[in-house]
C-alpha atoms as a PDB file:
ATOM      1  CA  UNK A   1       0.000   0.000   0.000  1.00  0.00           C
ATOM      2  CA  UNK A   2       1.409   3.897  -0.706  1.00  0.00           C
ATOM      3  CA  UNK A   3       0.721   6.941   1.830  1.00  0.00           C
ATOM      4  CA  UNK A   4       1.523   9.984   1.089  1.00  0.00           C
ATOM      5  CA  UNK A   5       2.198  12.879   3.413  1.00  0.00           C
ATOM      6  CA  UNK A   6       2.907  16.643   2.689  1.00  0.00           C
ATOM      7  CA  UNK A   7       5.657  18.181   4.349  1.00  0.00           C
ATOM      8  CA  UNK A   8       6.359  21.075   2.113  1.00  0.00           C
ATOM      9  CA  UNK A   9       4.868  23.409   5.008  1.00  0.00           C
ATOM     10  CA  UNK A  10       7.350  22.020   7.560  1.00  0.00           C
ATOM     11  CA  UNK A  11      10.581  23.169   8.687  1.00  0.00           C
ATOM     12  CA  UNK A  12      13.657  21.105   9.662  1.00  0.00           C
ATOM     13  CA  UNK A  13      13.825  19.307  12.305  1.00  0.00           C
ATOM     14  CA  UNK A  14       9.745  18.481  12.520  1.00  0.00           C
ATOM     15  CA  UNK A  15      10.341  17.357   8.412  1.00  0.00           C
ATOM     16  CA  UNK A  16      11.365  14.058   9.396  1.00  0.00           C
ATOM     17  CA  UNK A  17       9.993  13.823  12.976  1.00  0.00           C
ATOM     18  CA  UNK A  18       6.664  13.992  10.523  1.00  0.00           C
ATOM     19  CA  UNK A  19       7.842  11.414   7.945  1.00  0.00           C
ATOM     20  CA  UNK A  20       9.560   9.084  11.085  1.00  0.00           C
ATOM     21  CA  UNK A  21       5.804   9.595  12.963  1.00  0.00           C
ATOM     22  CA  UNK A  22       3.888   8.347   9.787  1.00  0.00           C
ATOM     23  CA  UNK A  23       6.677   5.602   9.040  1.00  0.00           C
ATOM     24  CA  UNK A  24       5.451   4.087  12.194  1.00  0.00           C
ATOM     25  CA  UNK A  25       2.059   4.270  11.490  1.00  0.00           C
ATOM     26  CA  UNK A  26       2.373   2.226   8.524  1.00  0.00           C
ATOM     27  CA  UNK A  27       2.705  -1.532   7.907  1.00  0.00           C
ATOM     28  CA  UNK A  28       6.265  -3.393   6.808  1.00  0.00           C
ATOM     29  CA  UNK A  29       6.606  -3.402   3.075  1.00  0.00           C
ATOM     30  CA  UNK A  30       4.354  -0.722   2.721  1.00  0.00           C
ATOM     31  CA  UNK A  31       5.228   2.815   0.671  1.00  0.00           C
ATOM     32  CA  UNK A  32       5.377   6.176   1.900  1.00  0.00           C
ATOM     33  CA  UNK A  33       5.642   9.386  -0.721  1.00  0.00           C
ATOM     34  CA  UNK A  34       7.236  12.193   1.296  1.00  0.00           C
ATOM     35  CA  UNK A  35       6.515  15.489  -0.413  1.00  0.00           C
ATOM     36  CA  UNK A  36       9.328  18.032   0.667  1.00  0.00           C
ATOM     37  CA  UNK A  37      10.760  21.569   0.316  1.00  0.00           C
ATOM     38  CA  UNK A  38      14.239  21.673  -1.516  1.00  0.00           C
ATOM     39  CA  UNK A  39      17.024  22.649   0.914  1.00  0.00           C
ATOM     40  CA  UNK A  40      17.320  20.978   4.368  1.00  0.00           C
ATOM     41  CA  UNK A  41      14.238  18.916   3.869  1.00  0.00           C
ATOM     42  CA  UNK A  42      15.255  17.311   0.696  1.00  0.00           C
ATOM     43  CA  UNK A  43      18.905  16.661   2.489  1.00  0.00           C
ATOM     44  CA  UNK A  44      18.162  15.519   5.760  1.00  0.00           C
ATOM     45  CA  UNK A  45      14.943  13.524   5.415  1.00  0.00           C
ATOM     46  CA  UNK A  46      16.629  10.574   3.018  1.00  0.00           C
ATOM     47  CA  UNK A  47      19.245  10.639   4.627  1.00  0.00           C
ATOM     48  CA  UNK A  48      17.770  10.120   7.887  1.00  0.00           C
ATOM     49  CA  UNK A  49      15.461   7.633   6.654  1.00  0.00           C
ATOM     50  CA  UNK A  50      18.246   5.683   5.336  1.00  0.00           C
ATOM     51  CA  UNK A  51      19.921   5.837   9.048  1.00  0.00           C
ATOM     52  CA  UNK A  52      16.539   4.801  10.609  1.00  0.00           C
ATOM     53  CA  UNK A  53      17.167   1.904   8.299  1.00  0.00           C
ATOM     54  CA  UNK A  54      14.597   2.488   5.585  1.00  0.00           C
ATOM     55  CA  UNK A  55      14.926   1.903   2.186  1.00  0.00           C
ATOM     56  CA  UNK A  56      15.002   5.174   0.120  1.00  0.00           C
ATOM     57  CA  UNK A  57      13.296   4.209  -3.173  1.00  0.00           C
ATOM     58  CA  UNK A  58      13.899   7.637  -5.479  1.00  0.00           C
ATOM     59  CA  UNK A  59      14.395  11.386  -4.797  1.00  0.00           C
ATOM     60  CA  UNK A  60      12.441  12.976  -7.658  1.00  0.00           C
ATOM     61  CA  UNK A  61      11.474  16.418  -8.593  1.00  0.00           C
ATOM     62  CA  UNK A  62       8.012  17.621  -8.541  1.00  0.00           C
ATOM     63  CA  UNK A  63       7.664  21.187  -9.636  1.00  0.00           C
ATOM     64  CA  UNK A  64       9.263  24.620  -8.520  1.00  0.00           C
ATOM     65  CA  UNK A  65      10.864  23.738  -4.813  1.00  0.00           C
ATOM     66  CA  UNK A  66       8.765  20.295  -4.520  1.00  0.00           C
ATOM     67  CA  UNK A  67      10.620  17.236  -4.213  1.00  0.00           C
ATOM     68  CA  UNK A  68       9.214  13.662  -3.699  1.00  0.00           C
ATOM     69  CA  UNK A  69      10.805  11.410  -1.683  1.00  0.00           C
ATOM     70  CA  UNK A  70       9.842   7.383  -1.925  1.00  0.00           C
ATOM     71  CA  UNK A  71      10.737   5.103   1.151  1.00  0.00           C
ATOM     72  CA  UNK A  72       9.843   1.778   1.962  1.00  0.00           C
ATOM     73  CA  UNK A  73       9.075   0.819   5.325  1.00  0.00           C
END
């Protein structure tokens, strides 16, 4: 299953305490599209994903400063 949740709003560090919140929320296996600000967001949220030990699937470009992240749980 995918989930998606909007961060764009969000300012480091809540971006990934928001993404690491609805990571746990969600079932092993399952999908979750970050949507993210360029800058620190778009650094620090893969990254720190990746450290949590989740899979970082693609870091793709939306439009203007929007940035999609796709992790795996």
């Amino acid at each position: 299953m995918t989930h998606t949740l909007d961060i764009t709003q969000e300012h480091c560090p809540m971006t990934f305490v928001r993404t690491k919140l609805k990571l746990a929320q969600i079932e092993k296996g399952d999908i979750l599209e970050v949507l993210l600000s360029e800058g620190e967001p778009l650094e620090n949220v893969p990254r720190s994903a990746e450290e949590q030990g989740f899979k970082v699937i693609a870091v793709e470009h939306v439009e203007g400063p929007v940035h999609r992240v796709i992790i795996e749980k």
